[in-house]
Protein backbone atom coordinates (compact mmCIF):
# COMPACT_ATOMS: atom_id res chain seq x y z
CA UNK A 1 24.39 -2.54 -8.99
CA UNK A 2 25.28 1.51 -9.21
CA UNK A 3 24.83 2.04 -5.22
CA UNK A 4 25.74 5.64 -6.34
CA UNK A 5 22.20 6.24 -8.55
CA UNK A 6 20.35 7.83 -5.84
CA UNK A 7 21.59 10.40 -3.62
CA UNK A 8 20.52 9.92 0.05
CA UNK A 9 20.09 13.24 1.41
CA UNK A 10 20.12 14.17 5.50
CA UNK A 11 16.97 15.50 5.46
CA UNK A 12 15.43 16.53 2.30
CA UNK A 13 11.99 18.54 1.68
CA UNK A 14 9.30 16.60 1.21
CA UNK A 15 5.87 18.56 -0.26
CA UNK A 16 2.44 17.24 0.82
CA UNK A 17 0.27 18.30 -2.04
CA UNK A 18 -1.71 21.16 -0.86
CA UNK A 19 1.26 23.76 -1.15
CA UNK A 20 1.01 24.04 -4.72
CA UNK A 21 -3.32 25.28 -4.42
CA UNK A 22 -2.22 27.68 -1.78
CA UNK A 23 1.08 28.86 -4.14
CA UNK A 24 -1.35 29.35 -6.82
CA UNK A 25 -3.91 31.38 -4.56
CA UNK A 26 -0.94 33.21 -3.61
CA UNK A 27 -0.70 34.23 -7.53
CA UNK A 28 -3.97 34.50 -8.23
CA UNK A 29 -4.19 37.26 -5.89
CA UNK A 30 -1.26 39.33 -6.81
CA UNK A 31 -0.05 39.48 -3.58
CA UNK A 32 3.52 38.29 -4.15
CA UNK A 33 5.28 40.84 -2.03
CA UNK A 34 5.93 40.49 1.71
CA UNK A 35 2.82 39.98 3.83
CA UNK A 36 -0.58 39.20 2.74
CA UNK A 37 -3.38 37.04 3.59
CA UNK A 38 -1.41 33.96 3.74
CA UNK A 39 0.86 35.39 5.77
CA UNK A 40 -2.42 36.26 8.19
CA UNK A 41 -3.42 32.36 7.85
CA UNK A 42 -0.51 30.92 8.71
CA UNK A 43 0.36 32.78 11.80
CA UNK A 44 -3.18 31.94 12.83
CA UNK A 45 -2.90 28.58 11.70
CA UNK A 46 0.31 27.96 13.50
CA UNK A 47 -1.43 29.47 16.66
CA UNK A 48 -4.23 27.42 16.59
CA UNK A 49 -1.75 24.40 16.31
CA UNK A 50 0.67 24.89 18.90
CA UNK A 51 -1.76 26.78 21.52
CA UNK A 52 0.42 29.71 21.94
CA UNK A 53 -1.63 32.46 21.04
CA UNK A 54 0.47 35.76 19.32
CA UNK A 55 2.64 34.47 16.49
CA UNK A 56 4.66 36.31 13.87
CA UNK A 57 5.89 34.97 10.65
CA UNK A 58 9.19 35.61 9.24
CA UNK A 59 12.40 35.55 7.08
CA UNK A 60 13.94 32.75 9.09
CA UNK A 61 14.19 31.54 12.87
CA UNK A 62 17.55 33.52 13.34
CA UNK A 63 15.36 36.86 12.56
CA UNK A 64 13.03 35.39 15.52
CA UNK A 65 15.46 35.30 18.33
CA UNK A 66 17.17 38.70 17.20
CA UNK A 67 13.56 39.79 17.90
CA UNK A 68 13.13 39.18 20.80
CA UNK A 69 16.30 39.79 22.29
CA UNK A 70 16.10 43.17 20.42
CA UNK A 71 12.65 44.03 22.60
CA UNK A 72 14.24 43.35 25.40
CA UNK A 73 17.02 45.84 25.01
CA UNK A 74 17.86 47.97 27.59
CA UNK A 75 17.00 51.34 26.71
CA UNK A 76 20.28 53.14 27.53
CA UNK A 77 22.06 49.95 25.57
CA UNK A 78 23.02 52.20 22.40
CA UNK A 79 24.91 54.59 24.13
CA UNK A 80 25.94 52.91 27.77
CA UNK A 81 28.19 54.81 30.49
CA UNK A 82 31.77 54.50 30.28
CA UNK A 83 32.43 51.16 31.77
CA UNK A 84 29.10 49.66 31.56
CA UNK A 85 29.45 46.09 31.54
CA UNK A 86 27.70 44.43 28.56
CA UNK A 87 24.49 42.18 29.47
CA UNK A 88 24.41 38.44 29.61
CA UNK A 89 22.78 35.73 27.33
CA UNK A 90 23.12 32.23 28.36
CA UNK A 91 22.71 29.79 25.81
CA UNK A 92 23.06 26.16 25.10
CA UNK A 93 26.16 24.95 23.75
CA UNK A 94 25.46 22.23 21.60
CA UNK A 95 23.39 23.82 19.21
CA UNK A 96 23.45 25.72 15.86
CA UNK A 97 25.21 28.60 15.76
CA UNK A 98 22.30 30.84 14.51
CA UNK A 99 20.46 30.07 17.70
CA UNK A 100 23.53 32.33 19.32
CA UNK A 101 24.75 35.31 16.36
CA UNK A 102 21.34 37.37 17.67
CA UNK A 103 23.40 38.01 20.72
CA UNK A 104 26.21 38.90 18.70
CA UNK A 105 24.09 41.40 16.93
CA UNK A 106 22.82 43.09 20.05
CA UNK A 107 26.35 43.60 21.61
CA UNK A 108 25.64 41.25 24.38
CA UNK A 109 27.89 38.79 26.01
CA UNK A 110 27.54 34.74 25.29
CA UNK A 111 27.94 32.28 28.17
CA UNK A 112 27.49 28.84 27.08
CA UNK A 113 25.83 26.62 29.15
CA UNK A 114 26.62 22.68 28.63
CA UNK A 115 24.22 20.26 28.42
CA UNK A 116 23.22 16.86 30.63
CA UNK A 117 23.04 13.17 28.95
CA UNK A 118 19.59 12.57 29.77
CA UNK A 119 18.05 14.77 26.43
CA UNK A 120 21.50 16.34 25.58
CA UNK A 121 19.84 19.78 26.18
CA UNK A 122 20.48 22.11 28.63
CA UNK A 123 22.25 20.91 31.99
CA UNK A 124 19.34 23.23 34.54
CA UNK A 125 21.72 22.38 37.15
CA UNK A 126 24.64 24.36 35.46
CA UNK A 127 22.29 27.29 34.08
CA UNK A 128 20.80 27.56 38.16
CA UNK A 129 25.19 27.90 39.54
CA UNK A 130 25.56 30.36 36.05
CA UNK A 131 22.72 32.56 36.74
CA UNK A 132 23.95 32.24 40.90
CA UNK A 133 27.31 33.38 39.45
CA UNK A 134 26.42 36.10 37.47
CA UNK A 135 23.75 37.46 40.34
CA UNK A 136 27.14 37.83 42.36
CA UNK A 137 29.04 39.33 39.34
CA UNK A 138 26.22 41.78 39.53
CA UNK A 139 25.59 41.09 36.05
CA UNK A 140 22.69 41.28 34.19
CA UNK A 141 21.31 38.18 32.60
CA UNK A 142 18.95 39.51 29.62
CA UNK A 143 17.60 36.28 28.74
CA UNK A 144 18.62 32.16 28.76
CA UNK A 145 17.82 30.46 25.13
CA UNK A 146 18.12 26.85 25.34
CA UNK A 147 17.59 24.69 22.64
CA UNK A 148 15.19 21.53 21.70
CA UNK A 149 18.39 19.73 20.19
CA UNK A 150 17.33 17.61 16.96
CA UNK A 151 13.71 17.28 17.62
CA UNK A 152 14.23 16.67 21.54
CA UNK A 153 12.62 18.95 23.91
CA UNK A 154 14.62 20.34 26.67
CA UNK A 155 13.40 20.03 29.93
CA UNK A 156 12.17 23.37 29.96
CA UNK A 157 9.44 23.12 32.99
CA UNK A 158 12.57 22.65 35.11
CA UNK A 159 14.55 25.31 32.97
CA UNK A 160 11.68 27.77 33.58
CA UNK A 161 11.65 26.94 37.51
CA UNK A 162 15.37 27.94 37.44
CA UNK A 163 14.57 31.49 35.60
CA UNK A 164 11.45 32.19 37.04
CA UNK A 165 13.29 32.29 40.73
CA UNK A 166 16.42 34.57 38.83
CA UNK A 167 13.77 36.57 37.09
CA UNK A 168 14.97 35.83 33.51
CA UNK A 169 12.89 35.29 30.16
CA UNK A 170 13.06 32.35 28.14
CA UNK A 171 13.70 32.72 24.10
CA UNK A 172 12.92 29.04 23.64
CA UNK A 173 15.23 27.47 20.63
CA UNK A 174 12.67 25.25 18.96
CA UNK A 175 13.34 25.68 15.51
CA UNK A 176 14.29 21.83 15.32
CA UNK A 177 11.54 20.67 17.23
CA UNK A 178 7.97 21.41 15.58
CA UNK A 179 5.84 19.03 16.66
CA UNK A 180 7.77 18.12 19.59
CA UNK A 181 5.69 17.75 23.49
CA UNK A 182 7.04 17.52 26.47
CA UNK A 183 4.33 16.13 29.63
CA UNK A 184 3.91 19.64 30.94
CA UNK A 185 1.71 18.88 33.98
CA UNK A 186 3.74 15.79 35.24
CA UNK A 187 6.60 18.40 36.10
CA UNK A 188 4.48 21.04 37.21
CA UNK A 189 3.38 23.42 34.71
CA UNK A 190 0.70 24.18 36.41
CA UNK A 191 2.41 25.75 39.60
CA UNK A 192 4.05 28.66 38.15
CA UNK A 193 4.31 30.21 34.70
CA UNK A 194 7.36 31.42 32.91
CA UNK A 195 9.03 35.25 33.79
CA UNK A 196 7.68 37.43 30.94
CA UNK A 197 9.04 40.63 31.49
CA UNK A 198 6.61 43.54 32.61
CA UNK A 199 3.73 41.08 32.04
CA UNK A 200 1.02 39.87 34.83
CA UNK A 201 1.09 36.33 35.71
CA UNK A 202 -2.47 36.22 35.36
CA UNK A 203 -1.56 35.57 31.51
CA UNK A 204 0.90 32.35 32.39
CA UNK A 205 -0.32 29.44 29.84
CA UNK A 206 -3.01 27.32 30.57
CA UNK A 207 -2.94 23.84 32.00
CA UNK A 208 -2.27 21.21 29.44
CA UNK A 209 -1.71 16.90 29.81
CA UNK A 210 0.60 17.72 27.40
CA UNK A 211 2.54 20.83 25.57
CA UNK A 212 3.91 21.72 22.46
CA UNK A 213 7.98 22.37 22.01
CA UNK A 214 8.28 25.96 23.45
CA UNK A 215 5.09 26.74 24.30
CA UNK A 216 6.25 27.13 28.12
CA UNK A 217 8.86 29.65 27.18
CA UNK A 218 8.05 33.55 27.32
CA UNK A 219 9.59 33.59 23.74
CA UNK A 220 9.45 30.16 21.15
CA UNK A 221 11.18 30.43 18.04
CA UNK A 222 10.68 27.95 15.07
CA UNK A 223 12.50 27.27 11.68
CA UNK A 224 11.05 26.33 8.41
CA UNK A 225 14.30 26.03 6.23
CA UNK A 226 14.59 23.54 4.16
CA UNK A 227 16.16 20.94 5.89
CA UNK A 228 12.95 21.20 8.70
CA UNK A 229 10.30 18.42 9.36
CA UNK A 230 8.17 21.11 7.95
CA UNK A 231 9.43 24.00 5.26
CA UNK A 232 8.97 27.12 3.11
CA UNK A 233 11.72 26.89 1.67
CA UNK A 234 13.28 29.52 4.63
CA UNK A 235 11.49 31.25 7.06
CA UNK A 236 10.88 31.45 10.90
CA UNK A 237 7.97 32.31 13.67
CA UNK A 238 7.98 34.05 16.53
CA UNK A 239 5.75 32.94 19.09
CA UNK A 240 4.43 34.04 22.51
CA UNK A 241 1.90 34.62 25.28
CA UNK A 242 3.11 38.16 25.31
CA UNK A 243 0.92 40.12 23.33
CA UNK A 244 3.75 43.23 23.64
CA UNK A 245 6.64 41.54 22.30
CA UNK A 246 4.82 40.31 18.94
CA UNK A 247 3.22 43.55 18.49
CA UNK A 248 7.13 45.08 18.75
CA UNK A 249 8.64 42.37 17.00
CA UNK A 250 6.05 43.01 14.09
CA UNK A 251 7.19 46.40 13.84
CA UNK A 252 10.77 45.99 13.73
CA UNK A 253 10.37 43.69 11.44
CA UNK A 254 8.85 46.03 9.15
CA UNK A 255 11.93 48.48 9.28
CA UNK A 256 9.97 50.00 12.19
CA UNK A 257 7.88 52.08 10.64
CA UNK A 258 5.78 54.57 12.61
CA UNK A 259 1.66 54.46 12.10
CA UNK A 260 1.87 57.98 9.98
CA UNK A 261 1.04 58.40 6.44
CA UNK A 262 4.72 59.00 5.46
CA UNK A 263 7.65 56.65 6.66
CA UNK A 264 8.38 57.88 9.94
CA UNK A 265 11.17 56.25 11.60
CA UNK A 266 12.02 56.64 15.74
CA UNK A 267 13.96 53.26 16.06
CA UNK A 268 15.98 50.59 14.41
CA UNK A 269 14.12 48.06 12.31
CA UNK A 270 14.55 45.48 10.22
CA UNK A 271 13.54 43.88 6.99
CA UNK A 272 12.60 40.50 8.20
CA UNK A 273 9.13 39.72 6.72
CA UNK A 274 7.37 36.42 5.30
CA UNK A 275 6.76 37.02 1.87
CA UNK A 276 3.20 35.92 1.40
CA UNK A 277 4.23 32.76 -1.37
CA UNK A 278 6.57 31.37 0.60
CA UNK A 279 3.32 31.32 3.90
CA UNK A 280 1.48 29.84 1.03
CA UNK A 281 4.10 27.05 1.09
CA UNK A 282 3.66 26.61 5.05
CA UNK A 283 0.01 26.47 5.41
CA UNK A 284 0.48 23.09 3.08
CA UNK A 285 2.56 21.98 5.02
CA UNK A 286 1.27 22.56 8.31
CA UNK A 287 -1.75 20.01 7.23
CA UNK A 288 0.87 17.17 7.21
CA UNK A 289 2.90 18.10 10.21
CA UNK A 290 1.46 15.48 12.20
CA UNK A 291 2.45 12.99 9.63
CA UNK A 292 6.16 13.94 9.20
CA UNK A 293 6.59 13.34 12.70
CA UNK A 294 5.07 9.99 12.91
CA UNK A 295 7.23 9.40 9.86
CA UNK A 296 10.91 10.98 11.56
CA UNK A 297 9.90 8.84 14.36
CA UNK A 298 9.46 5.43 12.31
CA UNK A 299 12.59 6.15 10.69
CA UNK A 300 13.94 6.26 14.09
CA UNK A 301 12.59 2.91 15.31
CA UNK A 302 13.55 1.53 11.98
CA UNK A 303 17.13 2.80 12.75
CA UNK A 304 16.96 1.11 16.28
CA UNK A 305 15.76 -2.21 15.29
CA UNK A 306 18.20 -2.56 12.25
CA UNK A 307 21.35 -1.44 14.74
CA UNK A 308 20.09 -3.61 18.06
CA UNK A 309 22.72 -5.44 19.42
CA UNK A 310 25.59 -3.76 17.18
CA UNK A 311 28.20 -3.38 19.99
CA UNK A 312 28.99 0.39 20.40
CA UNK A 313 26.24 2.24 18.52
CA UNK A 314 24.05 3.78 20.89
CA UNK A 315 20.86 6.34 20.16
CA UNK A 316 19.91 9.93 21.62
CA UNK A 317 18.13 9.16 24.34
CA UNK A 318 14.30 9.68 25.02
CA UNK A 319 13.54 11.08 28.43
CA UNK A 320 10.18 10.26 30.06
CA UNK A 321 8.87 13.34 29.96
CA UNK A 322 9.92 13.98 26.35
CA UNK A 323 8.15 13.11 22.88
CA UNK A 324 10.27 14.13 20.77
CA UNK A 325 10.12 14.06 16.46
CA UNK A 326 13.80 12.70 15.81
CA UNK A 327 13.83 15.03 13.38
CA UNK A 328 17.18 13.73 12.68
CA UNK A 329 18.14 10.42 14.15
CA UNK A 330 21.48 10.69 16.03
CA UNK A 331 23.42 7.71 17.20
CA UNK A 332 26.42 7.46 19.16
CA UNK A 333 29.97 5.73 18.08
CA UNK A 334 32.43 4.01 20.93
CA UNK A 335 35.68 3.66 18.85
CA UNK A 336 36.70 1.26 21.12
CA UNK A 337 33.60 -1.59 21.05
CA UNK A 338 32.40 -0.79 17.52
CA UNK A 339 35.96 -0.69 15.62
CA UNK A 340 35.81 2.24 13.58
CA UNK A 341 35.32 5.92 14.50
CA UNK A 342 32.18 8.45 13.81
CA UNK A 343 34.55 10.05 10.69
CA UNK A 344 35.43 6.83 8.88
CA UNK A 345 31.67 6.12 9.44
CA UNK A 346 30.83 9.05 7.39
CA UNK A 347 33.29 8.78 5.34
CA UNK A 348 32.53 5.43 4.24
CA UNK A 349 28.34 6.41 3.77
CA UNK A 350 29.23 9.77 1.68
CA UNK A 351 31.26 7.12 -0.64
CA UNK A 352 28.32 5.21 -1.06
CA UNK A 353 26.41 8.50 -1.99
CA UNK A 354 24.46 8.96 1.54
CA UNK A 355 24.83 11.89 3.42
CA UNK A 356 24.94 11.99 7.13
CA UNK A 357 27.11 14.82 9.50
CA UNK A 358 28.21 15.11 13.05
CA UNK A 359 26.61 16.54 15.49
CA UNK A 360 26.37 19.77 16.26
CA UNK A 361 30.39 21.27 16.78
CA UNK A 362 29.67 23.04 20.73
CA UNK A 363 29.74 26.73 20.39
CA UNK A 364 32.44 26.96 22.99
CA UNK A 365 34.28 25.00 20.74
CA UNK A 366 33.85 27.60 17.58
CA UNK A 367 36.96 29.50 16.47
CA UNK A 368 34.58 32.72 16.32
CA UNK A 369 33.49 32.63 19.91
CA UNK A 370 36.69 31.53 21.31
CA UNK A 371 37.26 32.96 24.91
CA UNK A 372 33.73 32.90 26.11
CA UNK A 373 33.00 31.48 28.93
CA UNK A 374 31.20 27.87 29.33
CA UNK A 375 29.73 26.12 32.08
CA UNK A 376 31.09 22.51 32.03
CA UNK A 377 31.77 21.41 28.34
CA UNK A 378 32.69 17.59 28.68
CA UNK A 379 29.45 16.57 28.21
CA UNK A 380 28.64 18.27 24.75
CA UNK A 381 32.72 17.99 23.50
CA UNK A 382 32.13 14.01 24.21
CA UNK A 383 29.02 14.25 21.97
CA UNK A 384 30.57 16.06 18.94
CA UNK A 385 33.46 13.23 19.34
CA UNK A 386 31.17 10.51 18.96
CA UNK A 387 27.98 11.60 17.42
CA UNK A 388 26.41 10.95 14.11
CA UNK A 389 23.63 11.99 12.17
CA UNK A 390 22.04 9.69 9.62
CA UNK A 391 19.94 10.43 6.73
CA UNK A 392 16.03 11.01 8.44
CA UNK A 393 14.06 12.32 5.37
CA UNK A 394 10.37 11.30 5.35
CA UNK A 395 10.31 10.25 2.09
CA UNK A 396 13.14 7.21 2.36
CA UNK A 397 11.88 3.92 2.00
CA UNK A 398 12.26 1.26 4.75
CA UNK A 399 15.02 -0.36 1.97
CA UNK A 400 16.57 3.02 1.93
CA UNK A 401 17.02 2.67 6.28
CA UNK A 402 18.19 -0.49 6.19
CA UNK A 403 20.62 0.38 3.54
CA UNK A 404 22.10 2.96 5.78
CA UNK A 405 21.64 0.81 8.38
CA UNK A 406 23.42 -2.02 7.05
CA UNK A 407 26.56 0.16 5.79
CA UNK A 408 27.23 1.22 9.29
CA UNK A 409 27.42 -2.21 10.60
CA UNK A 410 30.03 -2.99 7.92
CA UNK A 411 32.47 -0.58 9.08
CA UNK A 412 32.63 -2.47 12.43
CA UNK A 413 35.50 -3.68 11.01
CA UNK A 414 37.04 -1.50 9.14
CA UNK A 415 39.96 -0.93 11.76
């Protein structure tokens, strides 16, 4: 049997049906350019979905987060003093690196906060001494982004207790983590709501048993490239309670045009639009969120039940307060019980045509970001050591998991 005939891919697209009517609408319509009435349904679908109420469509989920950081720019940021000390972003450390360039773009400094082992997101504990240390430093903190790793939610009620009491907005990472909830009341959503800068707390979110992925943050930010549980092909959304910052981030992402009947121009935009096709593809896909992440999650418990009882393999856990998608499903290696390492692991699946990766490399790690500062570190560095992510499209069969499944057993003893 040719084992090498089908190409197992991470985390593939996988099209519902109904993107194709709302593509051809799309056509039918003429409007083909940037923005357009899908564009207008999708942001309003997406709203209606996750309950936050402003949302803004775009070129990807990077273009989100340079967004919002951008509207919270200090206004003398462009041309500071002589010796003005740059302002501070703390961000997660084991994440994609696009959830970080934005601060890059805006001039601002990167701390990198490490994460805990009970969700392998942000470490609250080590943001609250950061944002302690920097309050000392007399620096200025313009904003914390952590990030729902792999489909996981952060514990961001706790995160959010920790800024509100520093006075620091939330740009919520959540482009992994669609369809993701965290138990927002258990942990005390209710008592306070999230800093939003220059914003009354009379427009904090409203109780819920139960909360989307970001929707706690003063900023979420989502991802619909291709490798999402959900996917236009690329593109992003903005998302917040703040009606101010979406109205803003809509304009710069318009190149900032003025309201006049010429293009008048009195800041910095960008080109950073939905086109209105590639909206057409996420409304059809929104319709069958629900049922990608009851898939990502059978996958998951497919993977669990296939590896029980291997000695060494061991799963990202699942907090009590978290529901997460497993939008990839990432296991651990021990060297030492299992008998092989994560690298021969993947090595030996890519030769047998299945793709799977590490996990994320920590940004403190990176060669491009190499003397920033990070708070802890061991945590994340022992991840990326031992981590592995296997293939978790929605389309593999349950033959296809246990086929995985069953090739990582074998290299038990491959040393």
């Amino acid at each position: 049997m040719n084992t090498r005939s089908a190409r197992i891919f991470l985390s593939p697209p996988h099209m519902g049906g109904d993107e194709i009517a709302f593509v051809k609408q799309a056509f039918e319509s003429n409007y083909i350019a940037p923005l357009g009435p899908m564009v207008d349904a999708f942001e309003r679908e997406f709203s209606e979905y996750t309950g936050i109420p402003h949302c803004l469509a775009l070129s990807s989920g990077t273009a989100a987060i340079h967004l919002a950081l951008r509207h919270l720019r200090c206004p003398d940021l462009q041309h500071p003093p002589s010796g003005t000390r740059r302002p501070v972003v703390l961000a997660s450390t084991l994440t994609f690196i696009g959830s970080v360039t934005p601060a890059t773009f805006e001039g601002h400094e990167l701390r990198f906060i490490d994460c805990d082992y009970e969700s392998w997101n942000m470490d609250p504990s080590l943001l609250e001494a950061e944002l302690t240390e920097c309050s000392r430093e007399g620096r200025q903190v313009i904003a914390v982004i952590p990030t729902d790793l792999y489909g996981q939610c952060c514990n961001l009620p706790l995160i959010r207790a920790v800024c509100q009491r520093h006075k620091t907005p939330i740009i919520c990472d959540s482009a992994e983590a669609m369809g993701a909830r965290y138990d927002g009341v258990r942990v005390g959503v209710e008592d306070s709501g999230c800093f939003r800068p220059s914003r009354p707390a009379s427009l904090t979110p409203e109780p819920s048993s139960w909360l989307h992925a970001g929707m706690d943050a003063w900023a979420s930010v989502y991802s619909f490239n291709g490798n999402k549980i959900i996917t236009t092909s690329g593109g992003g959304m903005l998302a917040s309670h703040d009606k101010a910052l979406i109205d803003h981030a809509r304009k710069l992402a318009t190149q900032a045009r003025d309201p006049a009947p010429w293009y008048e121009h009195t800041e910095i935009g960008f080109n950073y639009r939905m086109s209105n096709v590639v909206a057409a593809i996420g409304r059809g896909q929104l319709r069958i969120l629900n049922d990608r992440v009851r898939r990502k999650r059978e996958i998951f418990t497919a993977y669990q039940r296939h590896l029980a009882n291997t000695p060494g393999i061991s799963f990202m856990p699942e907090p009590d307060w978290s529901s997460p998608t497993h939008w990839l499903t990432a296991i651990l290696i021990d060297p030492a019980e299992f008998g092989a390492d994560t690298h021969s692991v993947r090595e030996a699946l890519d030769h047998e045509n299945i793709e799977a990766r590490p996990l994320w490399k920590p940004m403190h790690l990176q060669p491009v970001f190499q003397g920033c500062h990070i708070r802890g570190g061991s945590v994340s560095e022992g991840l990326f050591a031992r981590g592995l992510c296997l293939p978790s499209g929605t389309a593999m069969t349950e033959r296809d998991v246990e086929r995985v499944a069953t090739l990582v057993k074998a290299q038990a003893t491959a040393l």
